[in-house]
Protein backbone atom coordinates (compact mmCIF):
# COMPACT_ATOMS: atom_id res chain seq x y z
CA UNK A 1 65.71 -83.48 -91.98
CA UNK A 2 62.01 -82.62 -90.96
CA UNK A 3 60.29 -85.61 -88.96
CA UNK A 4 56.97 -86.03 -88.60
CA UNK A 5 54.80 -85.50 -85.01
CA UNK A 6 51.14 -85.98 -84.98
CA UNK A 7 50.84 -84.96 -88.13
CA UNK A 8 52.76 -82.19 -88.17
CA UNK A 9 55.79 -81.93 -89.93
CA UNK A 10 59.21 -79.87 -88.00
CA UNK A 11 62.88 -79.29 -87.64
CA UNK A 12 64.67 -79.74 -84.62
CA UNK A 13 65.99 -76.20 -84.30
CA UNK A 14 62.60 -74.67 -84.31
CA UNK A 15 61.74 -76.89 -81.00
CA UNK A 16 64.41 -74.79 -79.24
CA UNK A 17 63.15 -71.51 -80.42
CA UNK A 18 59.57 -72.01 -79.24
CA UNK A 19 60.83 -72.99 -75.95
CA UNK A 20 63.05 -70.49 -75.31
CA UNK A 21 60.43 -67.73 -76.15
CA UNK A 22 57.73 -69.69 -73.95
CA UNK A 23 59.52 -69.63 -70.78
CA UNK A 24 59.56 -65.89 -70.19
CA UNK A 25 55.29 -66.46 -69.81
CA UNK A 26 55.71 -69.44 -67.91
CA UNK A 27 57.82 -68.36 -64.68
CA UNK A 28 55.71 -65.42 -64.07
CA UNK A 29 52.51 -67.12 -63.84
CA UNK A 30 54.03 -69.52 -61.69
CA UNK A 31 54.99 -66.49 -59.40
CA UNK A 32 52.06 -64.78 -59.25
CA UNK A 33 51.39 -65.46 -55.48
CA UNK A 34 54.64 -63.24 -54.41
CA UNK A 35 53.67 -60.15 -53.54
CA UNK A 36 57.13 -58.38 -54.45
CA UNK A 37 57.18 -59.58 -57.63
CA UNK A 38 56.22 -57.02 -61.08
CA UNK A 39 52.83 -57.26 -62.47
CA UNK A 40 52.41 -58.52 -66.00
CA UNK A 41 49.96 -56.74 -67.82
CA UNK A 42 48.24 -58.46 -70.90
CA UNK A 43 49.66 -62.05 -70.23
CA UNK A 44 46.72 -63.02 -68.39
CA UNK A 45 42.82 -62.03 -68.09
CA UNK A 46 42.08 -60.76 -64.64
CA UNK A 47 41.01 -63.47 -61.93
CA UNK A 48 37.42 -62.37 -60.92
CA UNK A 49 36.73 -65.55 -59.42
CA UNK A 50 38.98 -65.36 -56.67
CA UNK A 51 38.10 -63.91 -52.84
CA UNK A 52 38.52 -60.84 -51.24
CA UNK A 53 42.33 -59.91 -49.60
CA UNK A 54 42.64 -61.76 -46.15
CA UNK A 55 45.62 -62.11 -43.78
CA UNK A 56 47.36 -64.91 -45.58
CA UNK A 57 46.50 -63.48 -49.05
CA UNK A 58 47.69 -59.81 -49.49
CA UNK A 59 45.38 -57.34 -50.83
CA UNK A 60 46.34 -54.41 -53.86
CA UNK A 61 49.83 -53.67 -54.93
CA UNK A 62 50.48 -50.00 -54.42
CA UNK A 63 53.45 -48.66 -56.87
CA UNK A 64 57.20 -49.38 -56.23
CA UNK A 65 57.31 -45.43 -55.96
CA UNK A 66 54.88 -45.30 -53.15
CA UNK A 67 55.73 -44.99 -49.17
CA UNK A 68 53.42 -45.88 -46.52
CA UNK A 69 54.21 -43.80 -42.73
CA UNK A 70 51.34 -44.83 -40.48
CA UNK A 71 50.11 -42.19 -38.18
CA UNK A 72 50.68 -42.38 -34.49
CA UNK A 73 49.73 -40.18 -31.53
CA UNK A 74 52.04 -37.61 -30.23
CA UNK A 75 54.15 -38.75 -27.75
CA UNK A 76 52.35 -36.12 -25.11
CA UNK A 77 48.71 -38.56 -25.68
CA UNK A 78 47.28 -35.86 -28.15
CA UNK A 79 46.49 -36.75 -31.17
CA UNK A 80 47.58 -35.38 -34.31
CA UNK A 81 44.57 -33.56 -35.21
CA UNK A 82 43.57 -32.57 -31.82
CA UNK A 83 44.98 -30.28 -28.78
CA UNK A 84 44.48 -32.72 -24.82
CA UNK A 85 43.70 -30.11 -22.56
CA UNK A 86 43.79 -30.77 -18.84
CA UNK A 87 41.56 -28.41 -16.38
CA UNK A 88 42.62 -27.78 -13.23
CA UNK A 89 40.35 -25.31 -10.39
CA UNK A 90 42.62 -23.79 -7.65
CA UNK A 91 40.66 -22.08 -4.59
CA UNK A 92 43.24 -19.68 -4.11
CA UNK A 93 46.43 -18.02 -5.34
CA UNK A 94 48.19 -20.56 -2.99
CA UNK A 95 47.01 -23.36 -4.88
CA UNK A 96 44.12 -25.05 -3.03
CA UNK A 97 42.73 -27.51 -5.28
CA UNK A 98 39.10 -28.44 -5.49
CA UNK A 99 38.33 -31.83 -5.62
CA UNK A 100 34.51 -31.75 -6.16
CA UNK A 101 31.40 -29.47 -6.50
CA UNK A 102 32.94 -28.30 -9.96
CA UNK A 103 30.92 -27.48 -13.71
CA UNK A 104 33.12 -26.79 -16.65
CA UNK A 105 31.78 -25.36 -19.40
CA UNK A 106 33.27 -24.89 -22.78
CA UNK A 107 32.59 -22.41 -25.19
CA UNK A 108 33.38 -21.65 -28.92
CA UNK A 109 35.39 -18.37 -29.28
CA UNK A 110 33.85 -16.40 -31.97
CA UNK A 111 35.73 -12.65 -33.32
CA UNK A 112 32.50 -11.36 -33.75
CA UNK A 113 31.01 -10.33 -30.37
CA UNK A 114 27.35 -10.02 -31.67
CA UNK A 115 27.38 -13.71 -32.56
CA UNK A 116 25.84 -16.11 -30.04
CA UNK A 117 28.57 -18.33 -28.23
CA UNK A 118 28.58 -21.83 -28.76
CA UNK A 119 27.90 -24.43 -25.92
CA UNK A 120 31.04 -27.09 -26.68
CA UNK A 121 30.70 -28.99 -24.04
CA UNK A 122 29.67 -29.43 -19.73
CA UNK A 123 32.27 -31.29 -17.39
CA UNK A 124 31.55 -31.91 -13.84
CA UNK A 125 34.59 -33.91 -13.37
CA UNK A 126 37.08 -32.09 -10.52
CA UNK A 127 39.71 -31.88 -12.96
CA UNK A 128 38.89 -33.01 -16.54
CA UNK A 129 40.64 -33.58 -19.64
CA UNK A 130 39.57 -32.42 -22.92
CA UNK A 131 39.89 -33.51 -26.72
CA UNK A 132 39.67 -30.02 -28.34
CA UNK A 133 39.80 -28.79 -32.16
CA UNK A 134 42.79 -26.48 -32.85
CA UNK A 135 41.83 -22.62 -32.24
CA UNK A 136 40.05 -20.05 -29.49
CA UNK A 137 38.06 -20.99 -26.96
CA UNK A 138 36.00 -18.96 -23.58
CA UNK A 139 36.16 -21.77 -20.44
CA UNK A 140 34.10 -21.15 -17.38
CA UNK A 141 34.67 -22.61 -14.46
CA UNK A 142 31.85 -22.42 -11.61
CA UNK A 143 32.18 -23.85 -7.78
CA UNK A 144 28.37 -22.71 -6.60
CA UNK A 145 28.29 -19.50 -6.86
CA UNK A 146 32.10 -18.61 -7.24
CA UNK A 147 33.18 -18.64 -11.07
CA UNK A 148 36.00 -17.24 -13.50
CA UNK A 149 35.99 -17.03 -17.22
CA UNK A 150 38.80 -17.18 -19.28
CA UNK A 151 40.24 -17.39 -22.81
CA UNK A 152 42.27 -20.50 -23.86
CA UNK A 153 43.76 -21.08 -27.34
CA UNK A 154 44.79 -24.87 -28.45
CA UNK A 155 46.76 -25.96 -31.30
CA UNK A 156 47.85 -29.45 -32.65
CA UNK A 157 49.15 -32.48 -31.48
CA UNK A 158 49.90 -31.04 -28.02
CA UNK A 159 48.72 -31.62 -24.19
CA UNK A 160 48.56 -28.75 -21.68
CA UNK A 161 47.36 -27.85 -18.54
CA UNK A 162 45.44 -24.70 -18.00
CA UNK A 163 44.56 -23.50 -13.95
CA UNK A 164 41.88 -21.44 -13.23
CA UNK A 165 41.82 -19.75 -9.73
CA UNK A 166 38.55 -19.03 -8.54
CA UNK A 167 39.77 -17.03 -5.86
CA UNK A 168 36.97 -18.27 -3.65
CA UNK A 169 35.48 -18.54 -0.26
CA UNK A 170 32.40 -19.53 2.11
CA UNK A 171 29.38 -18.12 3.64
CA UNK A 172 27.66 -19.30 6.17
CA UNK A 173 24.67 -17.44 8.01
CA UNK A 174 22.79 -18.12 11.30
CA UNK A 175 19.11 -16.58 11.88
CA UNK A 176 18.13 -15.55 15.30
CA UNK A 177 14.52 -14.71 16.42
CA UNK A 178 14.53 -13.38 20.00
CA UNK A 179 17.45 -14.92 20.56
CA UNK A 180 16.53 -18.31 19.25
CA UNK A 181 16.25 -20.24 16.01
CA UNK A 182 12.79 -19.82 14.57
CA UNK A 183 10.90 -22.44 12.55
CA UNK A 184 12.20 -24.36 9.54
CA UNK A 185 11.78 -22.45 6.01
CA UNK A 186 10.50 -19.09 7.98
CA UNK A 187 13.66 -16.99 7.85
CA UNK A 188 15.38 -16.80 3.73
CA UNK A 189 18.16 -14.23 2.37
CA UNK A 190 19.55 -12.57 -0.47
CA UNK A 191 23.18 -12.37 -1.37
CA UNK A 192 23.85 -9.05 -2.98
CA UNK A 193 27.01 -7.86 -4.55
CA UNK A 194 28.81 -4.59 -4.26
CA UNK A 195 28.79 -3.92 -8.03
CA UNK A 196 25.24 -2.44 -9.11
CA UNK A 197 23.73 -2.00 -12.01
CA UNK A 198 22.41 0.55 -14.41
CA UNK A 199 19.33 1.75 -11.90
CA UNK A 200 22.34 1.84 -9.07
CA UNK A 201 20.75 -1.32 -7.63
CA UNK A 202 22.96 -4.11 -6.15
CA UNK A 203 23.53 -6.92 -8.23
CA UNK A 204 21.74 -9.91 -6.81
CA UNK A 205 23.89 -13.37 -6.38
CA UNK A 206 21.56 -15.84 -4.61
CA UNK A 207 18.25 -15.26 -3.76
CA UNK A 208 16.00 -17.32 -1.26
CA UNK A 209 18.91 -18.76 0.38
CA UNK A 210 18.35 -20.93 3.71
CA UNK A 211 20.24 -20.41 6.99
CA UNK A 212 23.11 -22.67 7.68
CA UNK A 213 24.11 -23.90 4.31
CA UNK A 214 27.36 -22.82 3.14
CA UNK A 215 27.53 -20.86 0.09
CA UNK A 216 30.00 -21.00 -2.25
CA UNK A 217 30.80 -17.24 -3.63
CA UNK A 218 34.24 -15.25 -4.76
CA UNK A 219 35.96 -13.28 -2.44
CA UNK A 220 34.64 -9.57 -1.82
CA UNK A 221 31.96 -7.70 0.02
CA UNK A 222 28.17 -8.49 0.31
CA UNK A 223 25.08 -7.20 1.50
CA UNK A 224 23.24 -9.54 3.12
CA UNK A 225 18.80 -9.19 3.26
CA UNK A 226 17.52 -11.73 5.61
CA UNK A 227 13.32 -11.73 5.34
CA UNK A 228 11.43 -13.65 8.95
CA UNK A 229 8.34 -14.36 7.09
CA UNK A 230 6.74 -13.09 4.16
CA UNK A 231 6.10 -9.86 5.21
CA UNK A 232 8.49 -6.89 6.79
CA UNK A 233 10.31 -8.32 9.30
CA UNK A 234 13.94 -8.31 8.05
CA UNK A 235 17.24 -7.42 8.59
CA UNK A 236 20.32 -6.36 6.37
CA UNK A 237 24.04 -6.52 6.99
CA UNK A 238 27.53 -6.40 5.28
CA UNK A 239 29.83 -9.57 4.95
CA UNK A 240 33.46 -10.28 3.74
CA UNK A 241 34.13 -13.59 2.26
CA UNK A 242 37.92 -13.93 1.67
CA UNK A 243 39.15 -16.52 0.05
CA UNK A 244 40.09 -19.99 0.86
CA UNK A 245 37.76 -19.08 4.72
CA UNK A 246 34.87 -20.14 5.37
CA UNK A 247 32.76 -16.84 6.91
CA UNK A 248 29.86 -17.31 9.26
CA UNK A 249 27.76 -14.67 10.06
CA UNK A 250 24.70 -14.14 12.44
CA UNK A 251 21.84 -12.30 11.93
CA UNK A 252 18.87 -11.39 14.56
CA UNK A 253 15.12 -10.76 13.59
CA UNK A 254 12.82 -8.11 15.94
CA UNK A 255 9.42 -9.35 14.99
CA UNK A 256 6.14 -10.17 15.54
CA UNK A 257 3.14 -12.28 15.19
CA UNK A 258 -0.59 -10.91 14.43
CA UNK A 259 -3.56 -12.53 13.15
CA UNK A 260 -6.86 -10.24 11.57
CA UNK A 261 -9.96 -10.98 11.42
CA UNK A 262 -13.17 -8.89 10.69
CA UNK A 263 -16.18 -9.31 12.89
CA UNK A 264 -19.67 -8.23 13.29
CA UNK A 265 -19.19 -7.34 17.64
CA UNK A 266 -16.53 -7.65 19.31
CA UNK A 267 -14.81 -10.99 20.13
CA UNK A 268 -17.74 -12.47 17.01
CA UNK A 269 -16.67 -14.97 14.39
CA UNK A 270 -14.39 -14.02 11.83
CA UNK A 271 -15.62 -13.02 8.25
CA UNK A 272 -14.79 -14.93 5.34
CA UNK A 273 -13.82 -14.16 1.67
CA UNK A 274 -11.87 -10.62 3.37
CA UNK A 275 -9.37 -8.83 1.30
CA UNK A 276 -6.51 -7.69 3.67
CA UNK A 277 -4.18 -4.54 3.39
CA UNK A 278 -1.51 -3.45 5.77
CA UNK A 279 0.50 -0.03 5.35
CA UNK A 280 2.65 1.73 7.63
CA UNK A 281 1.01 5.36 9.07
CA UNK A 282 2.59 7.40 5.97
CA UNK A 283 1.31 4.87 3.41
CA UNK A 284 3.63 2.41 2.25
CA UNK A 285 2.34 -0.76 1.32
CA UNK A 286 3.90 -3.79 3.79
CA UNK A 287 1.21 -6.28 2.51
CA UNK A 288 -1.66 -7.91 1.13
CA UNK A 289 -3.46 -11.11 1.68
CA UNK A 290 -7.41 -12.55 1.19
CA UNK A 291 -9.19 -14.74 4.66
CA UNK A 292 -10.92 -14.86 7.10
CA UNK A 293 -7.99 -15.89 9.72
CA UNK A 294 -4.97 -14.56 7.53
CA UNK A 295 -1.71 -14.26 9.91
CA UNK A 296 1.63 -12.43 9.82
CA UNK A 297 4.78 -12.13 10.62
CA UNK A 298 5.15 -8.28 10.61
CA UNK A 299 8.33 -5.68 12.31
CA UNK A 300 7.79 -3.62 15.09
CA UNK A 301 5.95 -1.00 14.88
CA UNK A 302 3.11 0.87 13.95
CA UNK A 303 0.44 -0.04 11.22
CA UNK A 304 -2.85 0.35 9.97
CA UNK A 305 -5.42 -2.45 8.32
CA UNK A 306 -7.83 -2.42 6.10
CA UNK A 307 -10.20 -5.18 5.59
CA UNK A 308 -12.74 -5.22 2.35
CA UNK A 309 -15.78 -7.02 2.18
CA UNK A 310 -18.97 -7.61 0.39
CA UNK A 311 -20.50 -4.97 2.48
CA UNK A 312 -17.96 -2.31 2.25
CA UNK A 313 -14.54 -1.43 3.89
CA UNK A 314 -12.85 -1.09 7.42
CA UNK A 315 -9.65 0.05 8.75
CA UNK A 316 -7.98 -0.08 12.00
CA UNK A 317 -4.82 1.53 13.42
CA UNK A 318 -2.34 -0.89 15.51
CA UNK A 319 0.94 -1.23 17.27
CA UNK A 320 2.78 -4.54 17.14
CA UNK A 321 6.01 -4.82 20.23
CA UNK A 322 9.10 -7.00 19.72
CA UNK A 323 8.09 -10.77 20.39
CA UNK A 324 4.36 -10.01 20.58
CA UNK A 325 1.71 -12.48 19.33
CA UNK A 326 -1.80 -10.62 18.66
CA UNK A 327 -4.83 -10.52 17.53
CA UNK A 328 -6.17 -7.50 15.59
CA UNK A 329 -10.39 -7.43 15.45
CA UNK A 330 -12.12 -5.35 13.01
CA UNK A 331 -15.30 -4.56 13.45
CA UNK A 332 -18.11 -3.83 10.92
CA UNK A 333 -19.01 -0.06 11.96
């Protein structure tokens, strides 16, 4: 029989019913802070009031069907997307390493060889180690003025080691003047190769070089062009650098000293604003300078001067000696 509750009239067997279908809502919602368990859809309006995922409260779900494999690095120190190159600059065959005085350069590797080459990247560690994109690439490795160039390729997830041997040596070269070392910064010298180029001049390596510095340059024959001065006085010679040695060479200067000046009389006071030109007797221009007091370091030998003024132009024949220091009039007549 029905009994009465709050108004509401019910049977006893109808209480069990309700209950029984009620419970299946219940025990999910009161499980809705375990991440492992399923995700009732339509039982409950989503939560927007609550914060974002921290460490105590997980964030999304992601499908039962889904597996997570974090990515690691290699077990070489490479990374997965990435090839770890180390460089490494031998002097010589043997395997002389240089420690210091190295530049790396990096270059793009392009198939097309009218396209300009791409800087990657400068090193001037002794032995550095690169993070490179998988492919081709052109590394140059220069130790002054020794260098090699060569073609690397890097793929994936590995670490290498390329060596580069420069095959290299040093020069070292000693001016002489009479038998003595002349002034600071008044003796300089070129470095020229053996190859030449399309006039079947030498190539030039180093220009304006100073005297006792060593120069860093690949093993092979050079020519040598040592200038005393800024005029004629110089002298050439051959050299051979091998590698891994350090080559010193000597070279002595025949020259000498001469000052101009145009005059009025003899023995007068020199001219000013005077436009100077020394040639050799068949010619050849030696040099040029403008004032009053202009001197020279010229070779032996035999010469004639011109000096221009306002008033016109003058020329006188001279001979210089070896070791001489003179003074060449010219007078007005």
């Amino acid at each position: 029989m029905a009994r009465p509750f709050l108004g509401f009239s019910f049977r006893p067997g109808l209480i069990a019913v309700a209950l029984i279908v009620a419970m299946p809502i219940l025990v999910p919602a009161a499980r809705a802070q375990d991440p492992g368990a399923p995700q009732l859809r339509g039982a409950f309006p989503p939560d927007t009031g609550r914060d974002a995922p921290t460490a105590t409260q997980p964030g999304p779900t992601l499908p039962a069907n889904t597996t997570v494999v974090p990515r690691a690095p290699s077990a070489d120190g490479a990374s997965a997307g990435t090839g770890q190159v180390n460089l490494v600059a031998l002097l010589t065959v043997d395997g002389q390493r240089i420690d210091k005085g190295l530049v790396w350069r990096v270059f793009a590797s392009t198939r097309d060889p009218r396209a300009p080459t791409k800087l990657v990247m400068t090193k001037r560690d002794a032995s550095p180690t690169v993070d490179l994109q998988p492919g081709d690439y052109i590394i140059n490795a220069a130790f002054g003025r020794a260098d090699i160039t060569r073609k690397i390729t890097v793929t994936p997830g590995t670490a290498t080691s390329e060596k580069f041997v420069l095959n290299a040596g040093g020069l070292k070269v000693k001016a002489l003047v009479d038998g003595v070392e002349p002034p600071p910064n008044s003796v300089a010298y070129d470095i020229l190769s053996s190859e030449r180029d399309q006039l079947d001049n030498r190539v030039r390596v180093l220009g304006g070089a100073r005297p006792n510095v060593v120069n860093r340059l690949n093993a092979g024959i050079y020519r040598i062009v040592s200038r005393y001065g800024d005029a004629n006085a110089k002298v050439e010679a051959d050299v051979t650098v091998e590698a891994g040695k350090l080559t010193e060479a000597t070279v002595s200067h025949s020259a000498a000293r001469v000052t101009f000046k145009l005059v009025n009389r003899a023995g007068g006071e020199a001219l000013p604003d005077t436009q100077w030109t020394v040639q050799t007797p068949e010619g050849q221009l030696v040099m040029q300078s403008v004032g009053a007091l202009p001197t020279h370091i010229l070779a032996p030998g035999s010469y004639s001067v011109t000096a221009k003024s306002s008033t016109g132009a003058y020329k006188r024949d001279f001979t210089l000696a070896n070791g001489e220091v003179a003074q060449v009039e010219v007078l007005m007549q």
